[in-house]
PDB file of N, CA and C in Angstrom:
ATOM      1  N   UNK A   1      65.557   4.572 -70.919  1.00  0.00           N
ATOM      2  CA  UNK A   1      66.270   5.700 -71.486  1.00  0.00           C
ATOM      3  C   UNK A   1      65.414   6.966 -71.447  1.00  0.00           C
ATOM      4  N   UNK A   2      64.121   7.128 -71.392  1.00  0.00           N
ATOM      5  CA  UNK A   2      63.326   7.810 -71.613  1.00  0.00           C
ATOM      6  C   UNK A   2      63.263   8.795 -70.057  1.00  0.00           C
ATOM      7  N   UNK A   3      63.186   8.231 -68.721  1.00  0.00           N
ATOM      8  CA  UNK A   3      63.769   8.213 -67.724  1.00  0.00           C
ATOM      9  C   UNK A   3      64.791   9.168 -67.607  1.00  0.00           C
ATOM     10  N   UNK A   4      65.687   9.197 -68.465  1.00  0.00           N
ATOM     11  CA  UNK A   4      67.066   9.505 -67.993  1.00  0.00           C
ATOM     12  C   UNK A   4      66.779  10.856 -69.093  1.00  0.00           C
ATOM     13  N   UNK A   5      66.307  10.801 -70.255  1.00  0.00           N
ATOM     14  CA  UNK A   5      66.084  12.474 -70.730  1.00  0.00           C
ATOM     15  C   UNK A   5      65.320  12.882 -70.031  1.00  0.00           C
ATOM     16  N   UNK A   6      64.379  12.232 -69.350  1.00  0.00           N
ATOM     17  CA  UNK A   6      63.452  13.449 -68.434  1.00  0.00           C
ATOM     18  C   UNK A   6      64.363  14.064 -67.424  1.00  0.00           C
ATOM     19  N   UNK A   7      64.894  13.561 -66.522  1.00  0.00           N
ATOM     20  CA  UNK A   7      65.923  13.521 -65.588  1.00  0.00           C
ATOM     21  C   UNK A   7      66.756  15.046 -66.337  1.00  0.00           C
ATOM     22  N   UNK A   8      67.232  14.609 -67.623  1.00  0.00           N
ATOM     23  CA  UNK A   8      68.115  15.720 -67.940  1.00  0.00           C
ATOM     24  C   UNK A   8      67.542  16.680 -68.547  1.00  0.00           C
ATOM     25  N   UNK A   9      66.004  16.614 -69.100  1.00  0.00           N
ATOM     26  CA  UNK A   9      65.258  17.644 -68.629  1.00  0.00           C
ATOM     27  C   UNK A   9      65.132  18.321 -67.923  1.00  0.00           C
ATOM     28  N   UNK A  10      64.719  18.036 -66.601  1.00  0.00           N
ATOM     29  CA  UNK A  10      64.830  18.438 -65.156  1.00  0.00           C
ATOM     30  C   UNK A  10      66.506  19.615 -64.789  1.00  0.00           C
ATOM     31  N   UNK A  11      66.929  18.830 -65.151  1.00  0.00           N
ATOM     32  CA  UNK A  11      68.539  19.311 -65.239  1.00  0.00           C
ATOM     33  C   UNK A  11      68.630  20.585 -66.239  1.00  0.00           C
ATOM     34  N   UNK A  12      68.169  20.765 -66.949  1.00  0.00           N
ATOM     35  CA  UNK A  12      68.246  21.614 -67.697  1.00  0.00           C
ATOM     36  C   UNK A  12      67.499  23.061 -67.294  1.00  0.00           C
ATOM     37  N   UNK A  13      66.367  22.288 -66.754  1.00  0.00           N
ATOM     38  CA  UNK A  13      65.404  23.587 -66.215  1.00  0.00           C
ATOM     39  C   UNK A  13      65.495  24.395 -65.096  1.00  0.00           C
ATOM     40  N   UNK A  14      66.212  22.988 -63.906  1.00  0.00           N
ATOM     41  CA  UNK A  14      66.823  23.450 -62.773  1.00  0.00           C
ATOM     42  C   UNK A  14      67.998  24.885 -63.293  1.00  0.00           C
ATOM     43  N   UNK A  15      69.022  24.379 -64.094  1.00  0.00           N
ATOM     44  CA  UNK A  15      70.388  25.203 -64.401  1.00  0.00           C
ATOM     45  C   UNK A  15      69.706  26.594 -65.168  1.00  0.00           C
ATOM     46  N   UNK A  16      68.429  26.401 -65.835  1.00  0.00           N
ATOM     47  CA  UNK A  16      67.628  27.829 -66.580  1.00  0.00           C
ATOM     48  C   UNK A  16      67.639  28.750 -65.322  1.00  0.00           C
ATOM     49  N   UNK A  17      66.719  28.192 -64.669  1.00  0.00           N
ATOM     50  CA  UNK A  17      66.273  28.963 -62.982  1.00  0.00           C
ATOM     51  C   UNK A  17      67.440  29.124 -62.235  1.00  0.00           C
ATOM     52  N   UNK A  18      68.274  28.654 -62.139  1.00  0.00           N
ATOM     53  CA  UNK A  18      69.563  29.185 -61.224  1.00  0.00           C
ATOM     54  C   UNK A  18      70.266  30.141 -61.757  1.00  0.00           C
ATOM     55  N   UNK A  19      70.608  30.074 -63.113  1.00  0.00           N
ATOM     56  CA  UNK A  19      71.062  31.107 -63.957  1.00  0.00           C
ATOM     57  C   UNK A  19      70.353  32.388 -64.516  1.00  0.00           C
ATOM     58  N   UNK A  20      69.501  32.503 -64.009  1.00  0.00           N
ATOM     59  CA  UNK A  20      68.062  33.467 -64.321  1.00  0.00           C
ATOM     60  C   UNK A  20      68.203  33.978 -62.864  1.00  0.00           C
ATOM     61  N   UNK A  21      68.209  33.368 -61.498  1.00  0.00           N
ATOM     62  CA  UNK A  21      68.302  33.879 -60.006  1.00  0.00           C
ATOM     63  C   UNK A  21      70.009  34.288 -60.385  1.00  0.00           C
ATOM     64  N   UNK A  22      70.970  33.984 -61.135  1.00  0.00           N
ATOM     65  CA  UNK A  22      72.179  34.476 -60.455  1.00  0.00           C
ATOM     66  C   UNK A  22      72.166  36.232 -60.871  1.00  0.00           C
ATOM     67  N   UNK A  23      71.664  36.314 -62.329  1.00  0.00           N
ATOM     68  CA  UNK A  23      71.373  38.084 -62.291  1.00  0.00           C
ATOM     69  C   UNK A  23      70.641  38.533 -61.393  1.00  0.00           C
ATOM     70  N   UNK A  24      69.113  38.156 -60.829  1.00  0.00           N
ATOM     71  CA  UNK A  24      68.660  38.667 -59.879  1.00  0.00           C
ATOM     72  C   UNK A  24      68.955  38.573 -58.520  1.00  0.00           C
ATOM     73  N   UNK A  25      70.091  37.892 -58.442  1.00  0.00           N
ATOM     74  CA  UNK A  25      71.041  37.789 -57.151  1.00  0.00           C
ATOM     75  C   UNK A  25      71.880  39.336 -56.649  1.00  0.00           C
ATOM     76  N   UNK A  26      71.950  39.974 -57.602  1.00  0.00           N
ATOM     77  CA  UNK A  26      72.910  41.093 -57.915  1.00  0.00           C
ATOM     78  C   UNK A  26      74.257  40.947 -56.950  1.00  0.00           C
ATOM     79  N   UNK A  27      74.835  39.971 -57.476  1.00  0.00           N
ATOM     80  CA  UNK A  27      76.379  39.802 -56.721  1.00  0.00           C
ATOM     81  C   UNK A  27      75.938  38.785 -55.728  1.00  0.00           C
ATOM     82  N   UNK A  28      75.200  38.266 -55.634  1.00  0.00           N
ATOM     83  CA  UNK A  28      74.703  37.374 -53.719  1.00  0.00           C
ATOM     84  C   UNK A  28      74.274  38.705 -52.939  1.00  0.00           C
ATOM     85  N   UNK A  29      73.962  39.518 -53.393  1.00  0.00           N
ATOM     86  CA  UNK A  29      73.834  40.390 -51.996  1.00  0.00           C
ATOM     87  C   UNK A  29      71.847  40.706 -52.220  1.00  0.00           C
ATOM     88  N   UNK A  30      71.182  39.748 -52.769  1.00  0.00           N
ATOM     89  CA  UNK A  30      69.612  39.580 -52.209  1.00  0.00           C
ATOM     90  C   UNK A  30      69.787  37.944 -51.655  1.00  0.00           C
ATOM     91  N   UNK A  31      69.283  37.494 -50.450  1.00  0.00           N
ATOM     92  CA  UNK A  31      69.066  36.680 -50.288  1.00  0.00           C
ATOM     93  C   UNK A  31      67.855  35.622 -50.763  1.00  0.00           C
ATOM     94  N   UNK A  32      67.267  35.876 -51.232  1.00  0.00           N
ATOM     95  CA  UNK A  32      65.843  34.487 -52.276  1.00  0.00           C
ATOM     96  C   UNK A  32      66.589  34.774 -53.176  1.00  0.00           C
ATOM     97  N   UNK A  33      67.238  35.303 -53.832  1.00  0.00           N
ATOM     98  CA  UNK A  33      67.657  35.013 -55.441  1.00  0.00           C
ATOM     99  C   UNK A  33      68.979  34.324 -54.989  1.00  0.00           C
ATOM    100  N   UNK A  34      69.784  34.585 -54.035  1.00  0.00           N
ATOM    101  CA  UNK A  34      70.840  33.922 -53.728  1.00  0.00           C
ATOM    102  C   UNK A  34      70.545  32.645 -53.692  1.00  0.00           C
ATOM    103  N   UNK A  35      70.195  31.892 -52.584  1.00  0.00           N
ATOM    104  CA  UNK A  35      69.340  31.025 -52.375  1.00  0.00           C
ATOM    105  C   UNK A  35      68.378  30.192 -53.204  1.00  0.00           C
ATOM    106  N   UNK A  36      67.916  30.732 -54.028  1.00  0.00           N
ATOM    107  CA  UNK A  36      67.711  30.054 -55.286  1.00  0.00           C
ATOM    108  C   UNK A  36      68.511  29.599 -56.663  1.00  0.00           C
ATOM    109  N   UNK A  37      69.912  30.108 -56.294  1.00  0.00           N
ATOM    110  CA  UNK A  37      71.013  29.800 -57.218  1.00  0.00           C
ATOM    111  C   UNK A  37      71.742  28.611 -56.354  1.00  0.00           C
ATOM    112  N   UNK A  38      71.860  28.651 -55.416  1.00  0.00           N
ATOM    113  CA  UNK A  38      72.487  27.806 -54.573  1.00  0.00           C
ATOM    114  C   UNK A  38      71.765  26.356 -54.524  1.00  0.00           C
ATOM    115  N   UNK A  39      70.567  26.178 -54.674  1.00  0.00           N
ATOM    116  CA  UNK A  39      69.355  25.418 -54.927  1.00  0.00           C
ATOM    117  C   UNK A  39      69.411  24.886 -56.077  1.00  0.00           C
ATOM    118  N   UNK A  40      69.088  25.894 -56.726  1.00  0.00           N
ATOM    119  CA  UNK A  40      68.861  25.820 -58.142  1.00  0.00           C
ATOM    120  C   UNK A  40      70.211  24.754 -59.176  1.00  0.00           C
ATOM    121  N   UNK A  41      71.242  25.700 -59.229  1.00  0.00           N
ATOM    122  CA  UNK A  41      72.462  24.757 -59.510  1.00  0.00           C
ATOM    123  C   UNK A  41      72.767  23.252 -58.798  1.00  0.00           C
ATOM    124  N   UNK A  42      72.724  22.732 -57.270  1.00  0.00           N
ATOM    125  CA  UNK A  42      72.730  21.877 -56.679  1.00  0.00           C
ATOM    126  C   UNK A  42      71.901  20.773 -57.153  1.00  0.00           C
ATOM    127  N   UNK A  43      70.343  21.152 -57.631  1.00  0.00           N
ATOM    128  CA  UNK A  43      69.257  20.615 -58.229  1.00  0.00           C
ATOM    129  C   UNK A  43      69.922  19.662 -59.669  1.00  0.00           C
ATOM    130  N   UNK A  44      70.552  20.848 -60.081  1.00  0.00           N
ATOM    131  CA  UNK A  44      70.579  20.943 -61.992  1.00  0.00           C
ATOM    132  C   UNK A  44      71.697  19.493 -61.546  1.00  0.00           C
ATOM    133  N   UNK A  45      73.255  19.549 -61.044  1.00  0.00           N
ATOM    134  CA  UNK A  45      74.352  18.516 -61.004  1.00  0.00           C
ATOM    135  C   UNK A  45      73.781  17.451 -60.542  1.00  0.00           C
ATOM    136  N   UNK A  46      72.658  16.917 -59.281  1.00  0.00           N
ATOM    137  CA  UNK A  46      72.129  16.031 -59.142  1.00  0.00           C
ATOM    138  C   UNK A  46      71.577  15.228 -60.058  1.00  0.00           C
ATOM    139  N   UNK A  47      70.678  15.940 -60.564  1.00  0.00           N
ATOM    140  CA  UNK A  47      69.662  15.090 -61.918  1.00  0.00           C
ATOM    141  C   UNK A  47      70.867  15.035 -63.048  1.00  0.00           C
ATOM    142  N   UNK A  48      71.632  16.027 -63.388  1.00  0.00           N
ATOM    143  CA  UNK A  48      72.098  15.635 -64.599  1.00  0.00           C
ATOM    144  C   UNK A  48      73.047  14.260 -63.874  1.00  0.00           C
ATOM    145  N   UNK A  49      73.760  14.062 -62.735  1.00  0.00           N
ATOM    146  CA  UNK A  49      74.423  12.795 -62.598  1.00  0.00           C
ATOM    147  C   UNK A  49      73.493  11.624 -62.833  1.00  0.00           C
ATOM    148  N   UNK A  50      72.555  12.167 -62.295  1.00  0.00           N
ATOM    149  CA  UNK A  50      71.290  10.850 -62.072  1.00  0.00           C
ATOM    150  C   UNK A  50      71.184  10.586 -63.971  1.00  0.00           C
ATOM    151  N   UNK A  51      70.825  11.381 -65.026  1.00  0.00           N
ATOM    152  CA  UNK A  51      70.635  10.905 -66.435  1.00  0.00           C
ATOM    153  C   UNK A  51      72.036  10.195 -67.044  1.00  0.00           C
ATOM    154  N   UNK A  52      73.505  10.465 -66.038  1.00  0.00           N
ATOM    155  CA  UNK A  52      74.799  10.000 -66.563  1.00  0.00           C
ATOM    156  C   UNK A  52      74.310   8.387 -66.080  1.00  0.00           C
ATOM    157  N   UNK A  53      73.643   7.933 -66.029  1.00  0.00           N
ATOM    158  CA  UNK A  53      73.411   6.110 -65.643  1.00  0.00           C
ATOM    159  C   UNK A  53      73.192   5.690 -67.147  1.00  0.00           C
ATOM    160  N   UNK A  54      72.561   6.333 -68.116  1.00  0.00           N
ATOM    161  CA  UNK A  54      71.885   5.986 -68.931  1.00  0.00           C
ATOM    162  C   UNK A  54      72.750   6.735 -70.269  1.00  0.00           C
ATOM    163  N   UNK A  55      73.100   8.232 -70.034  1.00  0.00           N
ATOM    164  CA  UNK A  55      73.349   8.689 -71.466  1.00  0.00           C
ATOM    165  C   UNK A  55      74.725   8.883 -71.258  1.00  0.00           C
ATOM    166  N   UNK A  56      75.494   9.022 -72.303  1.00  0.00           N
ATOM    167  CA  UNK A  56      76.984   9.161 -72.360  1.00  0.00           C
ATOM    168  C   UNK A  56      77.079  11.038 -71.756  1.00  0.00           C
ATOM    169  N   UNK A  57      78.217  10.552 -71.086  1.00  0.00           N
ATOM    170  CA  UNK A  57      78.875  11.762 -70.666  1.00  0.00           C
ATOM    171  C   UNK A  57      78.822  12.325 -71.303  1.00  0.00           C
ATOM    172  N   UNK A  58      79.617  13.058 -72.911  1.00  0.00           N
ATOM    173  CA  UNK A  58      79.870  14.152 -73.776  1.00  0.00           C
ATOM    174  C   UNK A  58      78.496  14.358 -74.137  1.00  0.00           C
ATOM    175  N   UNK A  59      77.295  13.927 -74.675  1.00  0.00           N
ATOM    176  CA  UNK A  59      75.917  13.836 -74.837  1.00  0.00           C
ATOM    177  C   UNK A  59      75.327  14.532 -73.808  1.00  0.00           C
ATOM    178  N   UNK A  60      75.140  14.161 -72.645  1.00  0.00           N
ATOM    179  CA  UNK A  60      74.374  14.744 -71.985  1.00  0.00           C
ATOM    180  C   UNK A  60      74.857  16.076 -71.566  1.00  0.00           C
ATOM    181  N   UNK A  61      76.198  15.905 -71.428  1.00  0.00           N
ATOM    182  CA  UNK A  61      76.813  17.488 -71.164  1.00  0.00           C
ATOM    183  C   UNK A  61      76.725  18.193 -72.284  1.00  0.00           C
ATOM    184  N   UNK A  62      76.674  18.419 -73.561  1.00  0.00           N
ATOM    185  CA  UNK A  62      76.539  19.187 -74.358  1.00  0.00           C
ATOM    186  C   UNK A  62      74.729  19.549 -74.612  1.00  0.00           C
ATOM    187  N   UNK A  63      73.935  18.413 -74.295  1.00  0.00           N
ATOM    188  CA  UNK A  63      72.519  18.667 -74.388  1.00  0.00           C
ATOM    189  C   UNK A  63      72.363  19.857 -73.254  1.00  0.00           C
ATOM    190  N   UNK A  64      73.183  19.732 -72.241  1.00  0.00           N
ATOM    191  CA  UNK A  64      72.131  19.941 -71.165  1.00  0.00           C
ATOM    192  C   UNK A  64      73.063  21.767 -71.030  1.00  0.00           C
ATOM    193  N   UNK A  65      74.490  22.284 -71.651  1.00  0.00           N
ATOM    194  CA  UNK A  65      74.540  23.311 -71.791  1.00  0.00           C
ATOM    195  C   UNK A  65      74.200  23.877 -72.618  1.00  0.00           C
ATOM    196  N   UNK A  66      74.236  23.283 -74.097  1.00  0.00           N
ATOM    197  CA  UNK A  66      73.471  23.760 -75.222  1.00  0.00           C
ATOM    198  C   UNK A  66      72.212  24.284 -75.135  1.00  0.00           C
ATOM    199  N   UNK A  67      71.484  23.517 -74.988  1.00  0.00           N
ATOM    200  CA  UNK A  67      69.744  23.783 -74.401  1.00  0.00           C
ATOM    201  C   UNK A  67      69.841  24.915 -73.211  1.00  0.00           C
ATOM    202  N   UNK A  68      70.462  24.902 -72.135  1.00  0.00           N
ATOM    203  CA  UNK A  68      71.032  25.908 -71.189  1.00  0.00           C
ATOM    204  C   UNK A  68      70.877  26.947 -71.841  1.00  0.00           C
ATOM    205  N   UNK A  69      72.129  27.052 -72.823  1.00  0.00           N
ATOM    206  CA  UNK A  69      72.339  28.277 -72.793  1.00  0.00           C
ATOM    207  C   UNK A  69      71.791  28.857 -73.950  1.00  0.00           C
ATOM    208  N   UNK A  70      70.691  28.268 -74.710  1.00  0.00           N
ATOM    209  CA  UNK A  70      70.315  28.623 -75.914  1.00  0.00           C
ATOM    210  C   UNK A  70      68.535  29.215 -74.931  1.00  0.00           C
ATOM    211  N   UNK A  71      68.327  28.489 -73.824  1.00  0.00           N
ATOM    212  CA  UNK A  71      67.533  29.034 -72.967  1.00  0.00           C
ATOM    213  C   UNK A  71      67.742  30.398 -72.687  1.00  0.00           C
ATOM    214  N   UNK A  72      68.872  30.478 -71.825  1.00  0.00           N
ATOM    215  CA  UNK A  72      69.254  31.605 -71.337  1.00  0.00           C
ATOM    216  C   UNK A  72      69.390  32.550 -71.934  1.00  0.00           C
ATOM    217  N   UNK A  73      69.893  32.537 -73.550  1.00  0.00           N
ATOM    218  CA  UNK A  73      69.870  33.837 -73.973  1.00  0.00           C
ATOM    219  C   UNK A  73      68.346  34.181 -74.463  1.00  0.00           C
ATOM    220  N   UNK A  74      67.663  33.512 -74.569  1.00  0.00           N
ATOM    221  CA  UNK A  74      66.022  33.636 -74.674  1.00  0.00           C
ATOM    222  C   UNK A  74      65.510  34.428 -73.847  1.00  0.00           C
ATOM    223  N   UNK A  75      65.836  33.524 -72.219  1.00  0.00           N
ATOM    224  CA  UNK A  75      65.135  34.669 -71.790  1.00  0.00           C
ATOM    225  C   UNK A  75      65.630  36.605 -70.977  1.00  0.00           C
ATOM    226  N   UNK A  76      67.305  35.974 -71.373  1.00  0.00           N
ATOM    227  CA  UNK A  76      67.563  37.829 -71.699  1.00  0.00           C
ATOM    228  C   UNK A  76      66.818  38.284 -72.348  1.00  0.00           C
ATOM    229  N   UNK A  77      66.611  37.807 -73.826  1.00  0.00           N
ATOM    230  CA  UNK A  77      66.473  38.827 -74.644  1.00  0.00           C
ATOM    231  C   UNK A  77      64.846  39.172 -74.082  1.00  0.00           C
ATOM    232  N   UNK A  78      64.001  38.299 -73.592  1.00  0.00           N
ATOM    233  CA  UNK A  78      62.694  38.625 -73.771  1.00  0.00           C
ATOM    234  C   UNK A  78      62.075  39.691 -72.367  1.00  0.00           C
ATOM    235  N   UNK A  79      63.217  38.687 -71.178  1.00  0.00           N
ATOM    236  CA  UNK A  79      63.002  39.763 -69.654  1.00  0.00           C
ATOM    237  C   UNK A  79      63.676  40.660 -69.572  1.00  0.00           C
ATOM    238  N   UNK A  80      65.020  40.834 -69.654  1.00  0.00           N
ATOM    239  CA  UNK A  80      65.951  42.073 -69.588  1.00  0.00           C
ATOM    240  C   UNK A  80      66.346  42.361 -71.047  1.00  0.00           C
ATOM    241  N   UNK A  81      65.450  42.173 -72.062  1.00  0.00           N
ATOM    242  CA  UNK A  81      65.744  43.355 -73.239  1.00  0.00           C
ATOM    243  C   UNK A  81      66.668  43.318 -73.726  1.00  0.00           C
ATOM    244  N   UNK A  82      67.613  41.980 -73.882  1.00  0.00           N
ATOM    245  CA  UNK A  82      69.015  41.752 -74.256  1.00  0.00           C
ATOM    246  C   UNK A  82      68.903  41.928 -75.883  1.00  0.00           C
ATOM    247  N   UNK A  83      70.117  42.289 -76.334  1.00  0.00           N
ATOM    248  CA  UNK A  83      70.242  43.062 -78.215  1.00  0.00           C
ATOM    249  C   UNK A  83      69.372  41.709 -78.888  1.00  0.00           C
ATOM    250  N   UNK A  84      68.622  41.523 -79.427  1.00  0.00           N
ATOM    251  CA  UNK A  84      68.589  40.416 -80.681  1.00  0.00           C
ATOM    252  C   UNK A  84      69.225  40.793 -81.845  1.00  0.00           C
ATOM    253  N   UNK A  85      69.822  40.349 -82.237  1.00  0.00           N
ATOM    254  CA  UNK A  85      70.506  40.353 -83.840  1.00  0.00           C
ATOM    255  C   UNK A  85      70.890  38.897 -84.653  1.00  0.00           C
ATOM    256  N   UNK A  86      70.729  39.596 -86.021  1.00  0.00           N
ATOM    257  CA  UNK A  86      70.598  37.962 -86.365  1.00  0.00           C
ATOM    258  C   UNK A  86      71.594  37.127 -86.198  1.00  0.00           C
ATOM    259  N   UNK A  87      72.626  37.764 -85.712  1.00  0.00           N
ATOM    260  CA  UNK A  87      74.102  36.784 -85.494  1.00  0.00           C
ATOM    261  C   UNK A  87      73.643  35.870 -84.261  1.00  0.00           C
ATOM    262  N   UNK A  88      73.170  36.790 -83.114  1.00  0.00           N
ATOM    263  CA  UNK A  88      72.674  36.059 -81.861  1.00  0.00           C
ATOM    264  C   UNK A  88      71.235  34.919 -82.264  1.00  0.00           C
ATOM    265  N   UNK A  89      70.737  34.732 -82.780  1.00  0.00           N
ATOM    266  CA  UNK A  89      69.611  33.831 -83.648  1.00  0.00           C
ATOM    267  C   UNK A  89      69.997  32.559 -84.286  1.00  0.00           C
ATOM    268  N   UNK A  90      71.304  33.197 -85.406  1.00  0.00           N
ATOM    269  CA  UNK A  90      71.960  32.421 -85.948  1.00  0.00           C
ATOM    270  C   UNK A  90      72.504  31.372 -84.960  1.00  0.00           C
ATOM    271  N   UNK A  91      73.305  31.831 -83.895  1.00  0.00           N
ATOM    272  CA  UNK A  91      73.932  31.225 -82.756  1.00  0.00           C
ATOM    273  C   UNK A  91      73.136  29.913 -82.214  1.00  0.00           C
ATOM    274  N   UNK A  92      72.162  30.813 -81.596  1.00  0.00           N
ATOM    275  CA  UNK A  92      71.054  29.732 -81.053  1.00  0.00           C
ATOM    276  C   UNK A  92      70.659  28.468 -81.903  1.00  0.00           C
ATOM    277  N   UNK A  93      70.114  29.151 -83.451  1.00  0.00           N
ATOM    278  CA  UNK A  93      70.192  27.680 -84.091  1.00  0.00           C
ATOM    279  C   UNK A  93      71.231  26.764 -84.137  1.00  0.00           C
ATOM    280  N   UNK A  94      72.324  27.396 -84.526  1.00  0.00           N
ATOM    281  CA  UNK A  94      73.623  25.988 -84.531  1.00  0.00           C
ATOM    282  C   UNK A  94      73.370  25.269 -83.302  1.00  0.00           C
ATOM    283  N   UNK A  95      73.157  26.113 -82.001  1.00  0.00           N
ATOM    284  CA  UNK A  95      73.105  25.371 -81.047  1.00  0.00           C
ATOM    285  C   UNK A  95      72.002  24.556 -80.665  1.00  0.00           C
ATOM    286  N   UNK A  96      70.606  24.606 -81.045  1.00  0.00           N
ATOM    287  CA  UNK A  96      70.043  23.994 -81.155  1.00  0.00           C
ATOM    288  C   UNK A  96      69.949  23.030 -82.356  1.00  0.00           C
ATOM    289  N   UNK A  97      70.742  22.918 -83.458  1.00  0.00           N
ATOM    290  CA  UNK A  97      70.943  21.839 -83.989  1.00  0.00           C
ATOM    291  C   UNK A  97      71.869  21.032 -84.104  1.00  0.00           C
ATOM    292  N   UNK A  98      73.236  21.788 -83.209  1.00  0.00           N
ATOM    293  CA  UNK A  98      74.405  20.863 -82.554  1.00  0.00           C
ATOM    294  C   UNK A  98      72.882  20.069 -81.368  1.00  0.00           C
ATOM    295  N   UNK A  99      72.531  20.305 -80.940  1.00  0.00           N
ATOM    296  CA  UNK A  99      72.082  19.387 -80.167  1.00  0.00           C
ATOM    297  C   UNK A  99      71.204  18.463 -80.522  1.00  0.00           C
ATOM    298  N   UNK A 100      70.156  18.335 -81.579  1.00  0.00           N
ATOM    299  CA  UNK A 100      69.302  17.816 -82.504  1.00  0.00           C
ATOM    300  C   UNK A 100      70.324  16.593 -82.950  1.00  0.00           C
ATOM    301  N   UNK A 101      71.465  16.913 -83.588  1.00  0.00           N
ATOM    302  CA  UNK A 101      72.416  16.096 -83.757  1.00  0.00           C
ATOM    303  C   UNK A 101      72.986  15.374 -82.446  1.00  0.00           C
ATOM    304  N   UNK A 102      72.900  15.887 -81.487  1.00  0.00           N
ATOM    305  CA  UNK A 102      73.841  14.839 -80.547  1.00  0.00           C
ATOM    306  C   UNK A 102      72.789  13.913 -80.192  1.00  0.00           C
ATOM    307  N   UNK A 103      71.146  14.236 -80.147  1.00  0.00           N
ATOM    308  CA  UNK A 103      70.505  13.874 -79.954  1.00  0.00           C
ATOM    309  C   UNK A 103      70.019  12.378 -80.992  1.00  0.00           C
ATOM    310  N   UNK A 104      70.393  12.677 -82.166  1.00  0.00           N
ATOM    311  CA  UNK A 104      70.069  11.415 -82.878  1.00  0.00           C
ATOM    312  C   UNK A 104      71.547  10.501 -82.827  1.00  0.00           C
ATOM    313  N   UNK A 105      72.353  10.813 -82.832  1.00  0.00           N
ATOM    314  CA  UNK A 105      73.954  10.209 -82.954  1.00  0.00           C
ATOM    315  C   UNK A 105      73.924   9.432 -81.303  1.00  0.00           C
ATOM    316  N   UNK A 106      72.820   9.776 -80.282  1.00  0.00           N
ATOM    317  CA  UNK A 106      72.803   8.821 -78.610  1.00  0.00           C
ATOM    318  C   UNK A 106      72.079   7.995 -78.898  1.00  0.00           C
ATOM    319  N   UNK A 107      70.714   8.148 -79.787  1.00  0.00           N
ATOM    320  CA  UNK A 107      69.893   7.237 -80.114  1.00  0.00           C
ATOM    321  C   UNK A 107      71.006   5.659 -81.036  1.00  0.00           C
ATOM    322  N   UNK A 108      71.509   5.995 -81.233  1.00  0.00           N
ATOM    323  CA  UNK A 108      72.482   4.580 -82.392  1.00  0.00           C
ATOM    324  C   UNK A 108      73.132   3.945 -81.710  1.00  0.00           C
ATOM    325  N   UNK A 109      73.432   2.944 -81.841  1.00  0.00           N
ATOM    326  CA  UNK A 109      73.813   1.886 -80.562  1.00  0.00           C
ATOM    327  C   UNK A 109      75.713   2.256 -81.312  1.00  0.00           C
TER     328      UNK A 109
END
């Protein structure tokens, strides 16, 4: 099992970096940032199928956008200067503890 969160680790970090290249893609029209979304995403659906052997579907899909996207607005706010406010903070925690929770509720047989 341990295996299969790394895996959706992987998955997670892949979908950070593709979604981080799709702004610096500006529309597809740079090619390495294009190209690294095209990569990048392809990467992320592989491994996360590869962790579906082991963790339940709704689980791993909510870990692996939750964490996503609680990433992603991180690193707006920190590379492109995106608003912080505490509503957007607030956000992130639920979502990082909707996932804390899905995370102990996979562990229970």
């Amino acid at each position: 099992m341990a295996q299969a969160f790394l895996l959706l680790f992987a998955a997670i970090v892949s979908e950070v970096i593709a979604t981080t290249s799709l702004k610096l893609s500006e529309g597809f029209t740079r090619p390495v940032p294009s190209l690294i979304v095209v990569l990048g995403y392809g990467t992320a659906f592989y491994l996360l199928s590869l962790s579906l052997r082991q963790i339940p579907l709704g689980t791993a899909y909510a870990i692996w956008s939750g964490v996503g996207t609680a990433a992603t607005v991180i690193i707006g706010i920190l590379v492109w200067g995106e608003p912080v406010s505490a509503w957007r903070m607030f956000g992130i925690g639920l979502i990082i503890a909707g996932v804390v929770v899905l995370q102990t509720v996979a562990a229970q047989p």
